[in-house]
C-alpha atoms as a PDB file:
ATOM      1  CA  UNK A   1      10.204  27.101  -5.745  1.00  0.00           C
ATOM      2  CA  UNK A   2       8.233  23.859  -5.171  1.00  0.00           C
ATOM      3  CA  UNK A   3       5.171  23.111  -7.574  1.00  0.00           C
ATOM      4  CA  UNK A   4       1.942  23.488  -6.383  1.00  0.00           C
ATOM      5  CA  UNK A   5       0.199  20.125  -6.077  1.00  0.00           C
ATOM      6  CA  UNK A   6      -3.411  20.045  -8.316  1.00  0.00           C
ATOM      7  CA  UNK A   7      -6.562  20.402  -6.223  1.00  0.00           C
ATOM      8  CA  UNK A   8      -7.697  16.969  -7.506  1.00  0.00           C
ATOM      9  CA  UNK A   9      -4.846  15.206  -6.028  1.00  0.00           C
ATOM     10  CA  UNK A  10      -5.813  16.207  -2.793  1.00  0.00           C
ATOM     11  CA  UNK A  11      -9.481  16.550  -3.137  1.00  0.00           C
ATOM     12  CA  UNK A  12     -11.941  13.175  -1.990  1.00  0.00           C
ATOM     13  CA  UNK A  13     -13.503  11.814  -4.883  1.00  0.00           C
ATOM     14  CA  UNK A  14     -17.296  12.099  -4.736  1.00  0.00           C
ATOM     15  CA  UNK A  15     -17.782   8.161  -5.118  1.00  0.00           C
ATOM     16  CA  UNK A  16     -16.693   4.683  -4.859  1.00  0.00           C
ATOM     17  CA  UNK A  17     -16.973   4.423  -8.963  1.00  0.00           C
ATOM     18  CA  UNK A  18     -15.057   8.081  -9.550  1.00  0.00           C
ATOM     19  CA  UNK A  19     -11.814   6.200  -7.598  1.00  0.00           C
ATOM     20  CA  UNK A  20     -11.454   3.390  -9.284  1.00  0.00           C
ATOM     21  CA  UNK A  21     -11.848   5.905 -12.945  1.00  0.00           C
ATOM     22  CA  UNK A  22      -9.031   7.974 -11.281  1.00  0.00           C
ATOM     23  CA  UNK A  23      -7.405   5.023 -10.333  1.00  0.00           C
ATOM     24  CA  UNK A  24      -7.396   3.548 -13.863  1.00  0.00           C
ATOM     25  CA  UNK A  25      -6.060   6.912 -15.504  1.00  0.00           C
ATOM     26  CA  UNK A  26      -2.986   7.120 -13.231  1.00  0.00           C
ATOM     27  CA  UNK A  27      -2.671   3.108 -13.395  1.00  0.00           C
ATOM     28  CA  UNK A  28      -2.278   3.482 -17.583  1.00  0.00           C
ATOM     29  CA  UNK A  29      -0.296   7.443 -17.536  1.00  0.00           C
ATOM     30  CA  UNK A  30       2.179   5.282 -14.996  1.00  0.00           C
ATOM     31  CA  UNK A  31       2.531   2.127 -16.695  1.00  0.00           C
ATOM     32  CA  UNK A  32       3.081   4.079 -20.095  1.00  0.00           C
ATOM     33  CA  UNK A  33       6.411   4.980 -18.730  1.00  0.00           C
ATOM     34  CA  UNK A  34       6.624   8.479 -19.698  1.00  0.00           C
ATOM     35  CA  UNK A  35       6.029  10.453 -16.491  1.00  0.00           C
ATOM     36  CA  UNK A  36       9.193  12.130 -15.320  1.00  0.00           C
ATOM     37  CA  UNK A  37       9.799  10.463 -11.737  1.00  0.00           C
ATOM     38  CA  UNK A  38       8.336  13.931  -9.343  1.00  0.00           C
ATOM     39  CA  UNK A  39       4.922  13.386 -11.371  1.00  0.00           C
ATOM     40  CA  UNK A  40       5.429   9.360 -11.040  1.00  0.00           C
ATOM     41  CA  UNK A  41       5.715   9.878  -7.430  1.00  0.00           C
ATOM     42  CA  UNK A  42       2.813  12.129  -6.966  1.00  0.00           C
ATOM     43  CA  UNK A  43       0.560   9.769  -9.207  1.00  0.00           C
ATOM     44  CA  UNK A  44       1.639   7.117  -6.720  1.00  0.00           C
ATOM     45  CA  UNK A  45       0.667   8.508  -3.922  1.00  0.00           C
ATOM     46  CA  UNK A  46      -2.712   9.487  -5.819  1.00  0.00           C
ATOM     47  CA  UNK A  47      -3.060   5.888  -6.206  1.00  0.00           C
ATOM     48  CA  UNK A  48      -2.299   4.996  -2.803  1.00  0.00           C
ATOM     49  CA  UNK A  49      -5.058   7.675  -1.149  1.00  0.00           C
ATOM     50  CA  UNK A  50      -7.470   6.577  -4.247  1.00  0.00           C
ATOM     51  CA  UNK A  51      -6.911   2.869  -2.965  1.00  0.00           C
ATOM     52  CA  UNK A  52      -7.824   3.493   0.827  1.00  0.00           C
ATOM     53  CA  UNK A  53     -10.613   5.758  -0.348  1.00  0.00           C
ATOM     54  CA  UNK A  54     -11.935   2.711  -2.158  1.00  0.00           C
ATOM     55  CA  UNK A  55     -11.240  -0.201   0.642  1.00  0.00           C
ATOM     56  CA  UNK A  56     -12.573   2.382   3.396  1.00  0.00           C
ATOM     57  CA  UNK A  57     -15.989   2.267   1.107  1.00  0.00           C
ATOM     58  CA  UNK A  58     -15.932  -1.557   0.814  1.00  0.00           C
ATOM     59  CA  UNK A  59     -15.287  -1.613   4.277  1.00  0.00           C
ATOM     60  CA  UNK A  60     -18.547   0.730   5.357  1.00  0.00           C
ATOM     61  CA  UNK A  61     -20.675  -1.354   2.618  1.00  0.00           C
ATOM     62  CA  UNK A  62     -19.629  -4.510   4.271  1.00  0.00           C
ATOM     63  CA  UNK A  63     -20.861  -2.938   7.687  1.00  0.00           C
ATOM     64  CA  UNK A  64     -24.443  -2.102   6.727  1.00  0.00           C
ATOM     65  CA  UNK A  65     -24.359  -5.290   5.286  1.00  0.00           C
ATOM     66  CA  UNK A  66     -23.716  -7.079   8.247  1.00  0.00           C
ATOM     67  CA  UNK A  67     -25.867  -4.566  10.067  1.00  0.00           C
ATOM     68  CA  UNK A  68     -28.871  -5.751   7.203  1.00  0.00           C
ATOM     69  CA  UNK A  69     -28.200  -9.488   7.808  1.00  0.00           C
ATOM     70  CA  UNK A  70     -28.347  -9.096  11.848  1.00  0.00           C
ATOM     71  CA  UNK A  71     -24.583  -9.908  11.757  1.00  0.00           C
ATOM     72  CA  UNK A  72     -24.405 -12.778   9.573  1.00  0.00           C
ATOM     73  CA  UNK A  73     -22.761 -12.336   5.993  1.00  0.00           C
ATOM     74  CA  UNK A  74     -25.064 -13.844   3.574  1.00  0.00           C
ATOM     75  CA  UNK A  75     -24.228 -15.356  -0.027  1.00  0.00           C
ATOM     76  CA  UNK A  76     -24.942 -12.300  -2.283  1.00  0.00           C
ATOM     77  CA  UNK A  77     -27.889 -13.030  -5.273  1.00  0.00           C
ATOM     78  CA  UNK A  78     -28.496 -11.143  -7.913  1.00  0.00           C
ATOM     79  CA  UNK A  79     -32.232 -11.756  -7.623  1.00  0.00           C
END
């Protein structure tokens, strides 16, 4: 009987900032080395929807800003 996959694995996360949390969970449960290898798997493909989640944000973000700027990427300031 196969295993039901957790709703959070295939859910969206609700921000940029709760992808990169996820993302830093799985990174340290994976690199501790004691997942058996069907939960290593499914953490890595976690990782890999978590990571175009994130560069699909960065992406949109880089729009606007380009949108913001009238198409010219501008040094960023903290100011």
């Amino acid at each position: 009987m196969p295993r039901s996959v957790p709703a959070k694995a295939t859910s969206e996360p609700a921000s940029y900032e709760e992808a990169l949390a996820e993302l830093d969970q799985l990174l340290q449960a994976m690199e501790g080395g004691q997942l058996p290898l069907d939960r290593l798997l499914e953490s890595y493909q976690r990782g890999s929807q978590l990571l175009t989640f994130c560069r699909g944000r960065l992406k949109a973000v880089e729009d606007q800003i380009q949108v913001l700027e009238e198409g010219q990427l501008k040094p960023w300031t903290s100011e």
